[in-house]
N, C-alpha and C. Protein backbone atom coordinates (compact mmCIF):
# COMPACT_ATOMS: atom_id res chain seq x y z
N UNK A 1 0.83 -1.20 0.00
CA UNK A 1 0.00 0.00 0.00
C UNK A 1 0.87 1.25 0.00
N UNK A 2 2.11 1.12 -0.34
CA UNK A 2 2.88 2.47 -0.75
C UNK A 2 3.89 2.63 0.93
N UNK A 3 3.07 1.92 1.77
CA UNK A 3 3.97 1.98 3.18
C UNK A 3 5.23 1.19 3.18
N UNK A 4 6.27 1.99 3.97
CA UNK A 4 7.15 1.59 4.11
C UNK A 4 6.91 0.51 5.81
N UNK A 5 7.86 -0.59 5.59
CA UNK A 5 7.36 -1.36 6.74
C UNK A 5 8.50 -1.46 7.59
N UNK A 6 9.98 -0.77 7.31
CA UNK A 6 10.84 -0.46 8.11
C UNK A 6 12.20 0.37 7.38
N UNK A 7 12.13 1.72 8.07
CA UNK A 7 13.08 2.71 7.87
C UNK A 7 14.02 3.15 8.70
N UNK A 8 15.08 3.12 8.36
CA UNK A 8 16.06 3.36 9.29
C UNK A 8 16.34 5.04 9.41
N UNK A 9 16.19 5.71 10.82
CA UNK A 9 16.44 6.85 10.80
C UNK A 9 17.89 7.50 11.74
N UNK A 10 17.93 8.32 11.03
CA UNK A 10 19.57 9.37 11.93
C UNK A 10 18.72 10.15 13.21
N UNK A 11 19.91 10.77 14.14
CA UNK A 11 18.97 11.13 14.87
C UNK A 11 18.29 12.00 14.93
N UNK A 12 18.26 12.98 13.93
CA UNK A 12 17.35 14.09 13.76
C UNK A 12 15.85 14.19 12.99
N UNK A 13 15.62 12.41 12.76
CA UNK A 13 14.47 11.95 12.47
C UNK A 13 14.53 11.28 10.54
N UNK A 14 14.96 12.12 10.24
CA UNK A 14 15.38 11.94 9.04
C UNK A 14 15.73 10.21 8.34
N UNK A 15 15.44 9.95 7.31
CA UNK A 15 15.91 8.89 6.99
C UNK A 15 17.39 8.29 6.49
N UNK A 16 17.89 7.72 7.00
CA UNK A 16 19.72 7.39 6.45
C UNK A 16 19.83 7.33 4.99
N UNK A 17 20.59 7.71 4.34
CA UNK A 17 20.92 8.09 2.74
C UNK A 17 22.57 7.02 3.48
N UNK A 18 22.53 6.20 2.21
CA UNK A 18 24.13 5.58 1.53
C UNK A 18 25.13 6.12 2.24
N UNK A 19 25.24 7.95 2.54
CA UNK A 19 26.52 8.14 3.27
C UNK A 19 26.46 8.08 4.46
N UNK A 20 25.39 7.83 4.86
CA UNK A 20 25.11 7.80 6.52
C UNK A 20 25.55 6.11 7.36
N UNK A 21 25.45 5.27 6.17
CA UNK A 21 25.60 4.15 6.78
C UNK A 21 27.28 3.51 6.53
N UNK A 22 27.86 4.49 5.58
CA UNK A 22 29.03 4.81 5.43
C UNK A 22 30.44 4.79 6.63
N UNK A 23 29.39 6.60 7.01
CA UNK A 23 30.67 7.73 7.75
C UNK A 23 30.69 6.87 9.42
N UNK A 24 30.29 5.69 9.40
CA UNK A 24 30.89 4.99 10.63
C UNK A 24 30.33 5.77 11.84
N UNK A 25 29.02 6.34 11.75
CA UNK A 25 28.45 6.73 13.37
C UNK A 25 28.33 5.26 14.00
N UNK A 26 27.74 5.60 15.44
CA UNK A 26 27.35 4.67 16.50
C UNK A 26 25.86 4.49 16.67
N UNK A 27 25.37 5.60 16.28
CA UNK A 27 23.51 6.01 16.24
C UNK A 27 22.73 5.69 15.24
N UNK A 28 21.34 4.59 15.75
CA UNK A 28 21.00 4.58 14.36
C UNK A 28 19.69 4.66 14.97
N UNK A 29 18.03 5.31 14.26
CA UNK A 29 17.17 4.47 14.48
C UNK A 29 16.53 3.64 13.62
N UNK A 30 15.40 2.69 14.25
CA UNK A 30 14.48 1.88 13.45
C UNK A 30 13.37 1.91 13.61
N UNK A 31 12.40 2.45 12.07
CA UNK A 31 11.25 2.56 12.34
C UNK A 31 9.93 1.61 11.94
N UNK A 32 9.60 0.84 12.28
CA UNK A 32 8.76 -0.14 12.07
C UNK A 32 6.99 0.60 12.34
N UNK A 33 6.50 0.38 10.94
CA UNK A 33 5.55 0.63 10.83
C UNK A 33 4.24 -0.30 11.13
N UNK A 34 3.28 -0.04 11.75
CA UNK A 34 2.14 -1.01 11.98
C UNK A 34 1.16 -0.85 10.56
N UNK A 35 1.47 -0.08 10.22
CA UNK A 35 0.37 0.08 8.63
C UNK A 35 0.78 -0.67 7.59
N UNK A 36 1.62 -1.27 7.51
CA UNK A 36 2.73 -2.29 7.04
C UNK A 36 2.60 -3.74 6.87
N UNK A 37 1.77 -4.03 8.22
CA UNK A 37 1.44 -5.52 8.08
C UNK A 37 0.73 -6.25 6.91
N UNK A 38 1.50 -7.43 6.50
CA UNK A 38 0.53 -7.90 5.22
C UNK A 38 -0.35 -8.84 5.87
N UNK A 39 -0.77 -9.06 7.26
CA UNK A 39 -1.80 -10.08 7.60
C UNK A 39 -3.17 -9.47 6.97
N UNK A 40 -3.92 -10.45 7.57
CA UNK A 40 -5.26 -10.15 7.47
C UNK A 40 -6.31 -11.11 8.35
N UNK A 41 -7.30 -10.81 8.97
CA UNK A 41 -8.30 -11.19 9.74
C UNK A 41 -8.82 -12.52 9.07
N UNK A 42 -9.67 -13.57 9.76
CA UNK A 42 -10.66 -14.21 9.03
C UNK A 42 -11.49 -13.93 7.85
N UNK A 43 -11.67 -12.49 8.13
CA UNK A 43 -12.96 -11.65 6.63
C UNK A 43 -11.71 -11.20 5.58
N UNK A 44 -10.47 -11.34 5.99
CA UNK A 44 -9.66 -10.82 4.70
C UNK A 44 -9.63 -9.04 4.80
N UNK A 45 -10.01 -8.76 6.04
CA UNK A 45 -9.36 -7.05 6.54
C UNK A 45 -8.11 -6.78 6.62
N UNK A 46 -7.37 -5.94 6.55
CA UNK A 46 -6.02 -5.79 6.78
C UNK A 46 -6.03 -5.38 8.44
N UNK A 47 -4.83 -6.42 8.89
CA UNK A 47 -4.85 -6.33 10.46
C UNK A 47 -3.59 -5.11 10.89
N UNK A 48 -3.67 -4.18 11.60
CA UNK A 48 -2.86 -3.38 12.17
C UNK A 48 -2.04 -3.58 13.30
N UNK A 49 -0.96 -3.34 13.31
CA UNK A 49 -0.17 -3.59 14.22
C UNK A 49 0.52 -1.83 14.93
N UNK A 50 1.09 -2.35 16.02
CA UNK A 50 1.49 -0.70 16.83
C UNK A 50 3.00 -0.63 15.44
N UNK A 51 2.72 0.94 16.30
CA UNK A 51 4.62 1.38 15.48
C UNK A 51 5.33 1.33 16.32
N UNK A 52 6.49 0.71 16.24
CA UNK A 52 7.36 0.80 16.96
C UNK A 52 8.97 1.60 16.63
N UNK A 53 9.61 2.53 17.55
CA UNK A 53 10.41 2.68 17.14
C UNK A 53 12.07 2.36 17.67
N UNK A 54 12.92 1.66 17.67
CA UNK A 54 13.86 1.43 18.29
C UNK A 54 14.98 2.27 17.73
N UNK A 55 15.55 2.55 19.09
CA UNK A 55 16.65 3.56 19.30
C UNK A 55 18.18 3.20 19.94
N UNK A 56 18.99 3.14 19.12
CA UNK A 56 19.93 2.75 19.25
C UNK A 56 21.64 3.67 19.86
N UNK A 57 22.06 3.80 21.02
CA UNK A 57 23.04 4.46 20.78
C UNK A 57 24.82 4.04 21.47
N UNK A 58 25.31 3.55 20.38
CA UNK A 58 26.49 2.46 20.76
C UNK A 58 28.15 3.70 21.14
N UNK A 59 27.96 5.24 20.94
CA UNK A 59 28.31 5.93 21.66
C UNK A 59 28.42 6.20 22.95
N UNK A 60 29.76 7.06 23.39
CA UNK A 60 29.87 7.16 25.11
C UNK A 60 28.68 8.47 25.40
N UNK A 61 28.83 9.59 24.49
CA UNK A 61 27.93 10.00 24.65
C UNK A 61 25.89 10.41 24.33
N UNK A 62 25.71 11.06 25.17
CA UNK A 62 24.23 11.24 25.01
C UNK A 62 23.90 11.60 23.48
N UNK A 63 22.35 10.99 23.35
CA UNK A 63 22.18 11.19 22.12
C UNK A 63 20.87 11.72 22.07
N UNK A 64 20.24 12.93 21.39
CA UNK A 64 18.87 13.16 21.24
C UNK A 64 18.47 12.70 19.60
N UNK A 65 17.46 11.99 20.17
CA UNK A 65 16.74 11.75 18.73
C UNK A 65 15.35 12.39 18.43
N UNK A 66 15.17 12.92 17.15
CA UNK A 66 13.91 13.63 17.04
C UNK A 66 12.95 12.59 16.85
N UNK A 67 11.96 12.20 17.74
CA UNK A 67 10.80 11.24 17.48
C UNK A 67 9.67 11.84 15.89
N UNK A 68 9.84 10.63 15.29
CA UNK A 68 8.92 10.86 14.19
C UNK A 68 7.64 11.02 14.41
N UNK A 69 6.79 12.14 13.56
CA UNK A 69 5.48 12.91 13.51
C UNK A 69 4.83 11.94 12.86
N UNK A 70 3.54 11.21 13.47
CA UNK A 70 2.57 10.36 12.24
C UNK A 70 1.23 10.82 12.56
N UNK A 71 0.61 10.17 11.62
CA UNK A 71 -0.45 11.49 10.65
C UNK A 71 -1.82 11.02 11.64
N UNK A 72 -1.65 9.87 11.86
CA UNK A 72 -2.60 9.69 12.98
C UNK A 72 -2.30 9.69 14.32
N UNK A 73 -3.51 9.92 15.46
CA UNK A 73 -3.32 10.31 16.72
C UNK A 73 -2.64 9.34 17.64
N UNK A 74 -2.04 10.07 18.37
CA UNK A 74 -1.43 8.75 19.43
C UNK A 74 -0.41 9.56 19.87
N UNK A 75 0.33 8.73 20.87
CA UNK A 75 1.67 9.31 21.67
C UNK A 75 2.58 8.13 21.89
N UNK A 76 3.88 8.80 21.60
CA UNK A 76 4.84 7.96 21.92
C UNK A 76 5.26 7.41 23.21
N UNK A 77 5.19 6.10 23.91
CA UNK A 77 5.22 5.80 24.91
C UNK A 77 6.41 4.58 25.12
N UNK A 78 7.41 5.22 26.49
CA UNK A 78 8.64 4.42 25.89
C UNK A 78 8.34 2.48 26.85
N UNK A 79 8.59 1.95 26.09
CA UNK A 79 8.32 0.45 26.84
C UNK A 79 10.02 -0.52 27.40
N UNK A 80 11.09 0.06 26.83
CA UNK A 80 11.86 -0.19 27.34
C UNK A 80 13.44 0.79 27.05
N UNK A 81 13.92 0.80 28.20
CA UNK A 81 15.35 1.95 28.25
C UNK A 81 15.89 0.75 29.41
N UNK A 82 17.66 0.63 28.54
CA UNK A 82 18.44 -0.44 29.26
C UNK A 82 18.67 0.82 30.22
N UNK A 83 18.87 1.87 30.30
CA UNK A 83 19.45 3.25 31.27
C UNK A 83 18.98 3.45 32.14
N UNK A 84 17.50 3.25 32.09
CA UNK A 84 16.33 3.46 33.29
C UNK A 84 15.49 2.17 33.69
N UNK A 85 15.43 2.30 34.93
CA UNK A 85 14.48 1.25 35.78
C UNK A 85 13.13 1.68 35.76
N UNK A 86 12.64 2.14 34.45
CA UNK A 86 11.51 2.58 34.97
C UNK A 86 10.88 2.86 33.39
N UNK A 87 9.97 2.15 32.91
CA UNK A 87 9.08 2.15 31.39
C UNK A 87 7.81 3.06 31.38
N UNK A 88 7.07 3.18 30.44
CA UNK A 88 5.66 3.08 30.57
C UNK A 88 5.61 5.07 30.17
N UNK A 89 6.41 5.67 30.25
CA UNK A 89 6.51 6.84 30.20
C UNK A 89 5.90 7.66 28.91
N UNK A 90 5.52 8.70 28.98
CA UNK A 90 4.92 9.24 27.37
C UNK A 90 6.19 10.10 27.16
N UNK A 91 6.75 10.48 25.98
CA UNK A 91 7.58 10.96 25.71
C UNK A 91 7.20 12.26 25.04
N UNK A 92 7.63 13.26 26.25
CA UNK A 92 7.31 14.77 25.55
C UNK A 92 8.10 15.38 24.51
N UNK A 93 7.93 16.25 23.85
CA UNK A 93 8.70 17.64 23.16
C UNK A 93 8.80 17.15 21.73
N UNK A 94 8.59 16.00 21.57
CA UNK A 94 9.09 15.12 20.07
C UNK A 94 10.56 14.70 20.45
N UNK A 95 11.20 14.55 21.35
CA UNK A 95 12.53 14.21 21.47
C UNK A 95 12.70 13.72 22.51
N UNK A 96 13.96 12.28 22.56
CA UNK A 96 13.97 11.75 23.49
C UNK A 96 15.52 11.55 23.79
N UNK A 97 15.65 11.61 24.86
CA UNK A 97 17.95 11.28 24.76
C UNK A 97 18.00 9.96 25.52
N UNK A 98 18.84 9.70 24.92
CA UNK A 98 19.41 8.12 25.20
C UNK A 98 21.03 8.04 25.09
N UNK A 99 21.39 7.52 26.48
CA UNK A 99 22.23 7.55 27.61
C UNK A 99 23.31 6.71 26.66
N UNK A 100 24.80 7.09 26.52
CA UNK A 100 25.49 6.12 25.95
C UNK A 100 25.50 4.90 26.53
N UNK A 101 25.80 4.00 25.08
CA UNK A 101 25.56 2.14 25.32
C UNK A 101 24.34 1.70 26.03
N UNK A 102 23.21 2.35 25.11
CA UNK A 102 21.79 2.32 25.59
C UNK A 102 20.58 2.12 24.84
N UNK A 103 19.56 1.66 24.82
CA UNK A 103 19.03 1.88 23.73
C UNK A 103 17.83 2.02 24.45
N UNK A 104 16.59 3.11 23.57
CA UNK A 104 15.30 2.46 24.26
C UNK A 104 14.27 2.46 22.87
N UNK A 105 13.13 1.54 23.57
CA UNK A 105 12.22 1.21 22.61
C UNK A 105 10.66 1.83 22.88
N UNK A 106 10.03 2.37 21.94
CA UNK A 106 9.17 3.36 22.12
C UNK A 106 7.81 2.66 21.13
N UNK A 107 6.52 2.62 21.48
CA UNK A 107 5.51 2.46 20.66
C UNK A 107 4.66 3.55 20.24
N UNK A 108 3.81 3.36 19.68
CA UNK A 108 3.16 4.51 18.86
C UNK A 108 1.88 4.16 19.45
């Protein structure tokens, strides 16, 4: 359906271009789309799945990533950070930092 079902983004939200996977950073993200799924229900509906986005940062230092804008309603809510003892959080401002040698994982 024209959806992409996983894009890899830099951290300023943006999608990685050829030189990005190149110039040897430590930061990457991944964006997995739920509009994407090729299942389908018993009636042959297309079944939806959450978005998920995983955040990666194999740097000593902190990293802000710009959380991606989608066209339908919802909030980003983080479900796991190796950095913090503590999930479930909504993630304000569109941006989230992640602690070197850390990663966290966020749903839509």
């Amino acid at each position: 359906a024209g959806v992409k079902d996983l894009t890899w983004l830099r951290p300023d939200g943006h999608e990685m271009t050829d030189g990005d996977w190149h110039a040897g950073g430590r930061v990457l993200g991944m964006l997995l789309s739920g509009e994407a799924a090729d299942e389908t229900d018993d009636r042959g509906r297309p079944v939806k799945g959450d978005t998920m986005l995983l955040l990666l940062n194999g740097g000593f230092d902190p990293v802000t990533y710009a959380v991606p804008t989608l066209a339908e309603p919802g909030t980003w809510v983080t479900l796991i950070d190796t950095a913090a003892d503590h999930t479930g959080d909504a993630v304000p401002g569109g941006e989230v930092t992640v602690p070197g040698f850390s990663l966290q994982l966020l749903r839509y």
